[in-house]
C-alpha atoms as a PDB file:
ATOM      1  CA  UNK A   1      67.631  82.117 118.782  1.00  0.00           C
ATOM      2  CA  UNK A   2      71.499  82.416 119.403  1.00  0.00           C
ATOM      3  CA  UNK A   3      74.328  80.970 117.736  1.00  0.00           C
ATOM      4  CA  UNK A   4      74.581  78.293 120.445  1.00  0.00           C
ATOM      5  CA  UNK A   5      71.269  77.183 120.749  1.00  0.00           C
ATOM      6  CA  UNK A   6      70.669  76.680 117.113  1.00  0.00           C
ATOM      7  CA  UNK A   7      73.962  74.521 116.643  1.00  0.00           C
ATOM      8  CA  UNK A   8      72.065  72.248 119.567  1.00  0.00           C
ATOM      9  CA  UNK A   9      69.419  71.948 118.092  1.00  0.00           C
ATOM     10  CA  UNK A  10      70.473  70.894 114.689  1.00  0.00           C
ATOM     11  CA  UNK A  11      72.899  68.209 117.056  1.00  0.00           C
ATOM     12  CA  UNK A  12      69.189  67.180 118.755  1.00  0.00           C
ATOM     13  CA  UNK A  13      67.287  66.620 115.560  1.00  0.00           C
ATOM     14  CA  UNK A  14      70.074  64.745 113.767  1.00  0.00           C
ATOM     15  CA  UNK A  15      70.224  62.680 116.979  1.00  0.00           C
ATOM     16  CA  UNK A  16      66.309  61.791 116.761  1.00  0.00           C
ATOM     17  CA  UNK A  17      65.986  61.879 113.082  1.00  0.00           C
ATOM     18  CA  UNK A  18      68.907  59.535 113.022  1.00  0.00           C
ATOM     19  CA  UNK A  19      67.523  57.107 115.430  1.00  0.00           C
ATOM     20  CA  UNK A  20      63.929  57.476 114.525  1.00  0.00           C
ATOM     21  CA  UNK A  21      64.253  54.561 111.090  1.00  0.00           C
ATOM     22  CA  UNK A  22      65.301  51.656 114.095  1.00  0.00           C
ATOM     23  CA  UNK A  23      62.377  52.316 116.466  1.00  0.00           C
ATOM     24  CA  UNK A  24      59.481  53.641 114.062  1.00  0.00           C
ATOM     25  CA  UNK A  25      57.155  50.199 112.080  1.00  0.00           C
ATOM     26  CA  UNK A  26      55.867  52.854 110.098  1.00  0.00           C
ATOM     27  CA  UNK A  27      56.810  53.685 106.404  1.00  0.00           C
ATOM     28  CA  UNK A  28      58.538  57.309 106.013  1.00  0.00           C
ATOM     29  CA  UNK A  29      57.685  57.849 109.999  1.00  0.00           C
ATOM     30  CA  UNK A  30      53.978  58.659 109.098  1.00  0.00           C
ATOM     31  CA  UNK A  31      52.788  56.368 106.377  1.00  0.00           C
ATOM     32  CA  UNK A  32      50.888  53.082 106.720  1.00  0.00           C
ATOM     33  CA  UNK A  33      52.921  50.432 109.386  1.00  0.00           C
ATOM     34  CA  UNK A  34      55.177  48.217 107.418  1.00  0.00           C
ATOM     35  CA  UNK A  35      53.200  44.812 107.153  1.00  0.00           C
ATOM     36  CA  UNK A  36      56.044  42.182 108.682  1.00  0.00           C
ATOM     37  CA  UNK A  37      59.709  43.337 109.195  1.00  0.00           C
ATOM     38  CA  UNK A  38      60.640  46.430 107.277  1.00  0.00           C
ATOM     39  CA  UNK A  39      63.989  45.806 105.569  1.00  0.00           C
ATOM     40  CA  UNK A  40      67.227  47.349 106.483  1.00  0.00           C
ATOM     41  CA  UNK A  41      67.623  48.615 102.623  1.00  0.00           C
ATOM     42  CA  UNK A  42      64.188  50.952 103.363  1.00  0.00           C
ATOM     43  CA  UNK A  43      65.487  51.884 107.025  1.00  0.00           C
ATOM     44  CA  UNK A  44      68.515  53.413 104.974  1.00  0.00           C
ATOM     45  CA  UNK A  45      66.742  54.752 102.722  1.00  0.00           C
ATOM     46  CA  UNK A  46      64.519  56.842 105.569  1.00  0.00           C
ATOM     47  CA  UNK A  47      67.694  57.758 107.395  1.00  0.00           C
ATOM     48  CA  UNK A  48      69.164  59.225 103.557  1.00  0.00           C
ATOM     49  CA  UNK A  49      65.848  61.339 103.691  1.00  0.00           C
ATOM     50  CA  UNK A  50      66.130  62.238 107.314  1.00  0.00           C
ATOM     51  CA  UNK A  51      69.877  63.533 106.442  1.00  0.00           C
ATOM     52  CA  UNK A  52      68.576  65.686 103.954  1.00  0.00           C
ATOM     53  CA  UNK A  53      65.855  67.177 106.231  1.00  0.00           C
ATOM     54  CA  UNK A  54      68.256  68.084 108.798  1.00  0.00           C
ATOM     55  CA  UNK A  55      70.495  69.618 106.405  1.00  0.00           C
ATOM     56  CA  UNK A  56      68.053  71.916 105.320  1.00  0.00           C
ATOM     57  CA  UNK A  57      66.867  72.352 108.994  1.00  0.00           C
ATOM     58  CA  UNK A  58      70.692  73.284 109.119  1.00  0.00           C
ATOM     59  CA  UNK A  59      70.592  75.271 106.409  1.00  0.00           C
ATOM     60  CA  UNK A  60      67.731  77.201 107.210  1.00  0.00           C
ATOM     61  CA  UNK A  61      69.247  78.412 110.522  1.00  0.00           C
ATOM     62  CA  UNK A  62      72.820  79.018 109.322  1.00  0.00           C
ATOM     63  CA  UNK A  63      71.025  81.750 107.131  1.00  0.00           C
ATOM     64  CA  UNK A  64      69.186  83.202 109.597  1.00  0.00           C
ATOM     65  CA  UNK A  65      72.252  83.746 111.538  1.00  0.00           C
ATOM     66  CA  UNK A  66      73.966  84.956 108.328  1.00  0.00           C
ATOM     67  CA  UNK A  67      75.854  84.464 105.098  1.00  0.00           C
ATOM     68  CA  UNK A  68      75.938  80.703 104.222  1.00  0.00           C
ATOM     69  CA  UNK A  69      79.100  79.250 104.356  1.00  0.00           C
ATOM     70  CA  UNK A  70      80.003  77.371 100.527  1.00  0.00           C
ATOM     71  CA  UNK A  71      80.908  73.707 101.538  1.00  0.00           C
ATOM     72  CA  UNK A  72      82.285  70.833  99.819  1.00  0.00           C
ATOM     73  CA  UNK A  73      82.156  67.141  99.193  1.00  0.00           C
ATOM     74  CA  UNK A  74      84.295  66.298 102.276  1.00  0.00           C
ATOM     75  CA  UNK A  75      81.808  68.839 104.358  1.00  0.00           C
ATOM     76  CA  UNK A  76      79.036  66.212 103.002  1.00  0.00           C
ATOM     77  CA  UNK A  77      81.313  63.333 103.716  1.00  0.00           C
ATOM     78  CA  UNK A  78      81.890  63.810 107.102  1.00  0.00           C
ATOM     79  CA  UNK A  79      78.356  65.036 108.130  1.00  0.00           C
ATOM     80  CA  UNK A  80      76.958  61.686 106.410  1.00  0.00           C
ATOM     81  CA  UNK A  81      79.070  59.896 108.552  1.00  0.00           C
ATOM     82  CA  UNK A  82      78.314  61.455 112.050  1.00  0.00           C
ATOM     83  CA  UNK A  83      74.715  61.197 110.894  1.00  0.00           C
ATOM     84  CA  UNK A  84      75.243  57.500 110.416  1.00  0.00           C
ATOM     85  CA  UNK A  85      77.238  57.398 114.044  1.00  0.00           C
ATOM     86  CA  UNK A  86      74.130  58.692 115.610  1.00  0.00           C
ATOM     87  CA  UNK A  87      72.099  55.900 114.416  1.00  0.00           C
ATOM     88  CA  UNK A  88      73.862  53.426 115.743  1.00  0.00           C
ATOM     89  CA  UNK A  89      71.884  52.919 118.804  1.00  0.00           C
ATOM     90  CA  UNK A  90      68.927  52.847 116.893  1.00  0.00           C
ATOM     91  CA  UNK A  91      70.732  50.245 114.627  1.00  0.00           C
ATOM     92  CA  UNK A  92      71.815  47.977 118.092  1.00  0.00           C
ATOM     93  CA  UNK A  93      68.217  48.357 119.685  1.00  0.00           C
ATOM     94  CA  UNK A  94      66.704  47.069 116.492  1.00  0.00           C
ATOM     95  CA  UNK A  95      68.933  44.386 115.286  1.00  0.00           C
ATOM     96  CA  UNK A  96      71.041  43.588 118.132  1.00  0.00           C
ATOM     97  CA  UNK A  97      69.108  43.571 121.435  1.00  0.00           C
ATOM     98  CA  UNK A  98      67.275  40.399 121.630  1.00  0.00           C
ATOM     99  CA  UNK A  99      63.401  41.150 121.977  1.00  0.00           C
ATOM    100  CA  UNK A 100      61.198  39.089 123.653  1.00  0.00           C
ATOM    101  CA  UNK A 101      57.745  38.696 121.613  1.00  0.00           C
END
């Protein structure tokens, strides 16, 4: 896999993974469906879990390709913060869009 293509598809599954807390009833993704509403506190906590997945995802290619690069807090910082950008359309279908039951 080139350079290219694995930066794409780190951008891809941060997009998904990102998104993934709004649309999915289930607990962690696979567990039993949330009985009810499942509260925005456990939707953030998914999305912290997600983050970390996708960081190693990251991490695991960025080796492949070579050397990891060190990185620091404001590395972490800003990546939390597009990850949390990515979500928002997940947030806006779930909580904003009216839904007609």
């Amino acid at each position: 896999m080139t350079q290219t293509a694995s930066i794409w598809l780190v951008i891809l599954a941060a997009l998904v993974a990102a998104n993934l807390p709004f649309v999915n009833h289930r607990w962690f993704i696979a567990g039993p469906v949330a009985p009810g509403r499942k509260p925005l506190a456990m939707r953030l906590v998914e999305m912290l879990l997600l983050y970390f997945l996708v960081g190693g995802l990251a991490r695991l290619l960025e080796q492949r390709v070579g050397q990891i690069a060190p990185q620091g807090w404001e590395f972490y910082a800003i990546t939390a913060t597009l990850f949390l950008t990515l979500g928002f359309p997940g947030f806006v279908y779930r909580y904003l869009v009216k839904h007609r039951h």
